[in-house]
N, C-alpha and C. Protein backbone atom coordinates (compact mmCIF):
# COMPACT_ATOMS: atom_id res chain seq x y z
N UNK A 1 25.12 -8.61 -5.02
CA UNK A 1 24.63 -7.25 -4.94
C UNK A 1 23.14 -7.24 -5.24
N UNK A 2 22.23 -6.50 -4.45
CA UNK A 2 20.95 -6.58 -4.54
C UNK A 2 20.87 -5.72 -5.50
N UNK A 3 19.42 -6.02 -6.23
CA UNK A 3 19.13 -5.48 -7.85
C UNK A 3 18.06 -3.94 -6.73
N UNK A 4 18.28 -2.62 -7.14
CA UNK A 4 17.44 -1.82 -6.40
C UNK A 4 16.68 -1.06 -7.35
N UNK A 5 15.13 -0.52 -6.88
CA UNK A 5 14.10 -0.18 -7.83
C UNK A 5 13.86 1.12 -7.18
N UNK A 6 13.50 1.87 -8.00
CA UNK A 6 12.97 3.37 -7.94
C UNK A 6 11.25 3.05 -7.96
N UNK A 7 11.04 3.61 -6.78
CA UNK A 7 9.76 4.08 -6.50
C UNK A 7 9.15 5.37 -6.13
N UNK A 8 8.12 5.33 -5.94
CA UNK A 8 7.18 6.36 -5.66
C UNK A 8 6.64 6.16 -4.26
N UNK A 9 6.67 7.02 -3.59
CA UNK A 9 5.55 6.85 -1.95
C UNK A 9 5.02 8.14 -2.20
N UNK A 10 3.45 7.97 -1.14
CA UNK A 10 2.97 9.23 -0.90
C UNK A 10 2.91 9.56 0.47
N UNK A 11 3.31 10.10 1.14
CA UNK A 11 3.29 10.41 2.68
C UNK A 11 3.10 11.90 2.96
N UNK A 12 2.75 11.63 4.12
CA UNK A 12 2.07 13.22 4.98
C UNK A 12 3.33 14.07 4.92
N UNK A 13 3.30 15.30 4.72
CA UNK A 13 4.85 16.21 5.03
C UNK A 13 5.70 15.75 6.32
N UNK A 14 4.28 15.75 7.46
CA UNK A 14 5.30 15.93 8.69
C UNK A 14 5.92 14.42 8.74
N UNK A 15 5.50 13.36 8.30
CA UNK A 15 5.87 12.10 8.50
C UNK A 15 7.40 11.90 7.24
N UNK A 16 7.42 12.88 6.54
CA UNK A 16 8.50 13.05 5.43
C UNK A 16 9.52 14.02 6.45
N UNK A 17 9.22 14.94 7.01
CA UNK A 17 10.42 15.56 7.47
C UNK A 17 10.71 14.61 8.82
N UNK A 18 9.48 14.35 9.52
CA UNK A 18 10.47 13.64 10.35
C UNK A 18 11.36 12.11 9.82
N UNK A 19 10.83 11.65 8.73
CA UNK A 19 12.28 10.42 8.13
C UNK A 19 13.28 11.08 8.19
N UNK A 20 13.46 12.84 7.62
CA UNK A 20 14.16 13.51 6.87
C UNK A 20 15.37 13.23 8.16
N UNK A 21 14.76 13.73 9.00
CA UNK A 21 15.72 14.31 10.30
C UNK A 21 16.17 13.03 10.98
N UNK A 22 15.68 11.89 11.13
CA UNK A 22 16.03 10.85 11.58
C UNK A 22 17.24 9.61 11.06
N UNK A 23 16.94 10.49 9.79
CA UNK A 23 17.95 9.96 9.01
C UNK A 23 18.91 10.60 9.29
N UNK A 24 18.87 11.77 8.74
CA UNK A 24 20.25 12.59 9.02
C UNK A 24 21.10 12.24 11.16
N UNK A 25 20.46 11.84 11.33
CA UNK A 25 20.69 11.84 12.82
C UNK A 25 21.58 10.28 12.58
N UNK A 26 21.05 9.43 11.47
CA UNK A 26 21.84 7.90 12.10
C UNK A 26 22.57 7.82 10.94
N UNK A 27 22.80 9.11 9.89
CA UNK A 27 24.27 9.31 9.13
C UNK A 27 23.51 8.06 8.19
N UNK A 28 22.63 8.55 7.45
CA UNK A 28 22.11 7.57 6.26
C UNK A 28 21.43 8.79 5.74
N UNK A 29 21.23 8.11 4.13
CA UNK A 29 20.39 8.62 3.42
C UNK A 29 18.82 8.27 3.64
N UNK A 30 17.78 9.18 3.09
CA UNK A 30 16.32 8.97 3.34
C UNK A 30 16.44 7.63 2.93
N UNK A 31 16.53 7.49 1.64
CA UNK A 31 16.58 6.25 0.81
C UNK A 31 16.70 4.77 1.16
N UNK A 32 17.83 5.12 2.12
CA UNK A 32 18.48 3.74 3.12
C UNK A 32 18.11 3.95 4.42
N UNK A 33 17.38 4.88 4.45
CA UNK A 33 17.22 5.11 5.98
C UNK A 33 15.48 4.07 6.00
N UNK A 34 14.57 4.39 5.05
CA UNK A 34 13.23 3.88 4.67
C UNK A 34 13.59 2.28 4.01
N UNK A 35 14.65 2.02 3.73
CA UNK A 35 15.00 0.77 2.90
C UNK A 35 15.40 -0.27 4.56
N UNK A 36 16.32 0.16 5.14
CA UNK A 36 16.19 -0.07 6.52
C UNK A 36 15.10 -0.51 7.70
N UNK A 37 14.53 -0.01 7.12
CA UNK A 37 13.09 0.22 8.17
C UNK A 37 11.66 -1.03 7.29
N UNK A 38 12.23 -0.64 5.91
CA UNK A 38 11.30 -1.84 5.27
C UNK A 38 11.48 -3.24 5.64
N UNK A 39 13.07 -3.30 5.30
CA UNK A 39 13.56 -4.54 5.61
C UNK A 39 13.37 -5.26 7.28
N UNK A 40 13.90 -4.25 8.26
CA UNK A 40 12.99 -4.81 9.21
C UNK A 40 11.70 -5.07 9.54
N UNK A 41 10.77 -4.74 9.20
CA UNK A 41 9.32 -4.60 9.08
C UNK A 41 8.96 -5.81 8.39
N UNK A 42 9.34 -6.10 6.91
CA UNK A 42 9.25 -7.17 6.85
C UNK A 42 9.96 -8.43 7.12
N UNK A 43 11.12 -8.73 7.85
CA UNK A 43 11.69 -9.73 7.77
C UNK A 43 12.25 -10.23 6.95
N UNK A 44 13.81 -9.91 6.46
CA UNK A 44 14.53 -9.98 5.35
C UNK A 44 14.97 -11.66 5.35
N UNK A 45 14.83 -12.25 6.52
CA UNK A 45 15.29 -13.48 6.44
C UNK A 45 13.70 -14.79 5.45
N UNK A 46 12.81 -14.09 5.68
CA UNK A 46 12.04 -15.03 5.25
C UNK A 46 11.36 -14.74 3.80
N UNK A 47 12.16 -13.46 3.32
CA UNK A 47 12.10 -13.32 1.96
C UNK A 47 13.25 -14.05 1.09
N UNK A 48 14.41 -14.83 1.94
CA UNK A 48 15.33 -15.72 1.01
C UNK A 48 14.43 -17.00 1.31
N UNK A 49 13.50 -17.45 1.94
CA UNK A 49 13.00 -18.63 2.02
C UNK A 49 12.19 -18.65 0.82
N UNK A 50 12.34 -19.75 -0.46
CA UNK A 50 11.63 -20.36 -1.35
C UNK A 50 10.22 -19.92 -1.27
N UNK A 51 9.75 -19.61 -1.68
CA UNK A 51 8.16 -19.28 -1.57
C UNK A 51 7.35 -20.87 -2.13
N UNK A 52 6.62 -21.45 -1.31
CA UNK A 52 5.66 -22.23 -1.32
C UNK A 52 4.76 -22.06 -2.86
N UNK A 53 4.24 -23.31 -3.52
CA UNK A 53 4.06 -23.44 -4.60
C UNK A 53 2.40 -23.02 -4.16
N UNK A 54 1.64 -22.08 -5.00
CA UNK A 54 0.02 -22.02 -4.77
C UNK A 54 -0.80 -23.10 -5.35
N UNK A 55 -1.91 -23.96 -4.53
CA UNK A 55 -2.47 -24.56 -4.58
C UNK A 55 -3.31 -24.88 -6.10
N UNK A 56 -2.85 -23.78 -7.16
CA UNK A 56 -3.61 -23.81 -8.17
C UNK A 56 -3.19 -25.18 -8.97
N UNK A 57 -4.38 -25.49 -9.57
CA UNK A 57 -4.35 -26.90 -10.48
C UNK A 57 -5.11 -28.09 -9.66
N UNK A 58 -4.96 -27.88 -8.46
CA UNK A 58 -4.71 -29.38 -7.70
C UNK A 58 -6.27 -29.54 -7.48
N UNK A 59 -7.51 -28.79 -7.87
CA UNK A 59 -9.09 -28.88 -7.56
C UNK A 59 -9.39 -28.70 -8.66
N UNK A 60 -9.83 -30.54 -9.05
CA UNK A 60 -10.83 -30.00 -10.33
C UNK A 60 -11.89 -29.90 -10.39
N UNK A 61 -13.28 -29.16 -11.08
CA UNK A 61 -14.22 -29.27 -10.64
C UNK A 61 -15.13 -30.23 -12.05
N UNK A 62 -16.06 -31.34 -11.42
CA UNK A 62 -16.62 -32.01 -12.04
C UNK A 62 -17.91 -31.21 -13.43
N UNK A 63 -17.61 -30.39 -13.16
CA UNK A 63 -18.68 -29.81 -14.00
C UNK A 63 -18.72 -29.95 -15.39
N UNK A 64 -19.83 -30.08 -16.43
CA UNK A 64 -19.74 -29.93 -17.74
C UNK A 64 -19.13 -29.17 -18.62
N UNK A 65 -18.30 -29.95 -19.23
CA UNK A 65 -17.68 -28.46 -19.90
C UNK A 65 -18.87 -27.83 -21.29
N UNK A 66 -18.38 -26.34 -20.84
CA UNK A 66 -19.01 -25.20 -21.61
C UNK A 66 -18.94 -25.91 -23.12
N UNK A 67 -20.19 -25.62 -23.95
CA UNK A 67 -20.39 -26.28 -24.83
C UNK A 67 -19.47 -24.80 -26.16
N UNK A 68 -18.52 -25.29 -27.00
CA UNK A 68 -18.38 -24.16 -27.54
C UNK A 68 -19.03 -23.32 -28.73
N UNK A 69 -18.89 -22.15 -28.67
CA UNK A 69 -20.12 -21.83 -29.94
C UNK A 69 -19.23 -20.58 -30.25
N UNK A 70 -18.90 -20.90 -31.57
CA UNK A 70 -17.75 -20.77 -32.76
C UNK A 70 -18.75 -19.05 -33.17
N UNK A 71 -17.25 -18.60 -33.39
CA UNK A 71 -17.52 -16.87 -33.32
C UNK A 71 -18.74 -17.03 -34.91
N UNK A 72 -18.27 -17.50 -35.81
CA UNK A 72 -19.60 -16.81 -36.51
C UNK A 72 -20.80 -17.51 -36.38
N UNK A 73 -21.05 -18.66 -35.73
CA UNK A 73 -22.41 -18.69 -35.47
C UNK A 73 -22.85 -17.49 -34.77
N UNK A 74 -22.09 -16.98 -33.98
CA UNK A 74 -22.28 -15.61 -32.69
C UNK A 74 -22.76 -14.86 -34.06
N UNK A 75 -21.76 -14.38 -34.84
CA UNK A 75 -22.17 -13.44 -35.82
C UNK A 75 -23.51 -13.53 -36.29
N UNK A 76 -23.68 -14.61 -37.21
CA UNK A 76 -24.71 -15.02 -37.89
C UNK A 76 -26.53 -15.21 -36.99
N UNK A 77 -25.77 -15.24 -35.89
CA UNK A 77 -27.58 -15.11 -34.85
C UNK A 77 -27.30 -13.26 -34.88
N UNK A 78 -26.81 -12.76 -34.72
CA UNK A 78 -26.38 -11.69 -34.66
C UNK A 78 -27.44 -10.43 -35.90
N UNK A 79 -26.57 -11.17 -37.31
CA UNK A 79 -27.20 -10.29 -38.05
C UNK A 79 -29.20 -10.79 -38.14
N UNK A 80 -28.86 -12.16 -38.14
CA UNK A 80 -30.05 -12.63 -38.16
C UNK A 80 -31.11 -11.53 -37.08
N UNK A 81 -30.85 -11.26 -36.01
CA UNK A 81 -31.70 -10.50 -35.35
C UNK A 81 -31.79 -9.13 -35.76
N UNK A 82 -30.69 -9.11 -36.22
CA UNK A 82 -30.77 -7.23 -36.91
C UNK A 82 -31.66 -7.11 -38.25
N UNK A 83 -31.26 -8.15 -38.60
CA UNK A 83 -32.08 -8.08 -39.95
C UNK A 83 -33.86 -8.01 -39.59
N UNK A 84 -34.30 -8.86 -38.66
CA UNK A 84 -35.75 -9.47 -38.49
C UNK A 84 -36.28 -8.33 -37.76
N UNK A 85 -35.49 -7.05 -37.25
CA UNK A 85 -36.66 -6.05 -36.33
C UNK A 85 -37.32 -5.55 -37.64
């Protein structure tokens, strides 16, 4: 059994009454009538296909690493400048 989610759309009136009526015409609810129409649109068969792993990790870049500079030195240049105006 598919897990189903409550959403929100915003659509034009006339594009809402005509789902309204088109539905009622093929004996479905709006609900399943737009759930219908998603699923074909996108292709329900290639949403059970595994989704491909993203390329992240696999480029490293040679660069220097960032030198780190420890929060209260941050502080301590900090007051140091407040203090010296």
């Amino acid at each position: 059994m598919n897990t189903l989610y409550r959403t929100t759309i915003t659509i034009p009136q006339k594009i809402y009454q005509r789902t309204k009526i088109r539905a009622a015409y093929s004996n479905k609810s709006v609900s399943r009538f737009i759930s219908d129409i998603l699923a074909s649109a996108i292709d329900i068969e290639q949403l059970k296909k595994p989704i491909p792993p993203l390329p992240f990790g696999k480029y490293a870049f040679k660069e220097k690493q960032a030198e780190t500079y420890p929060r209260e030195k941050i502080y301590a240049d900090h007051l140091r400048r407040k203090i010296s105006r």
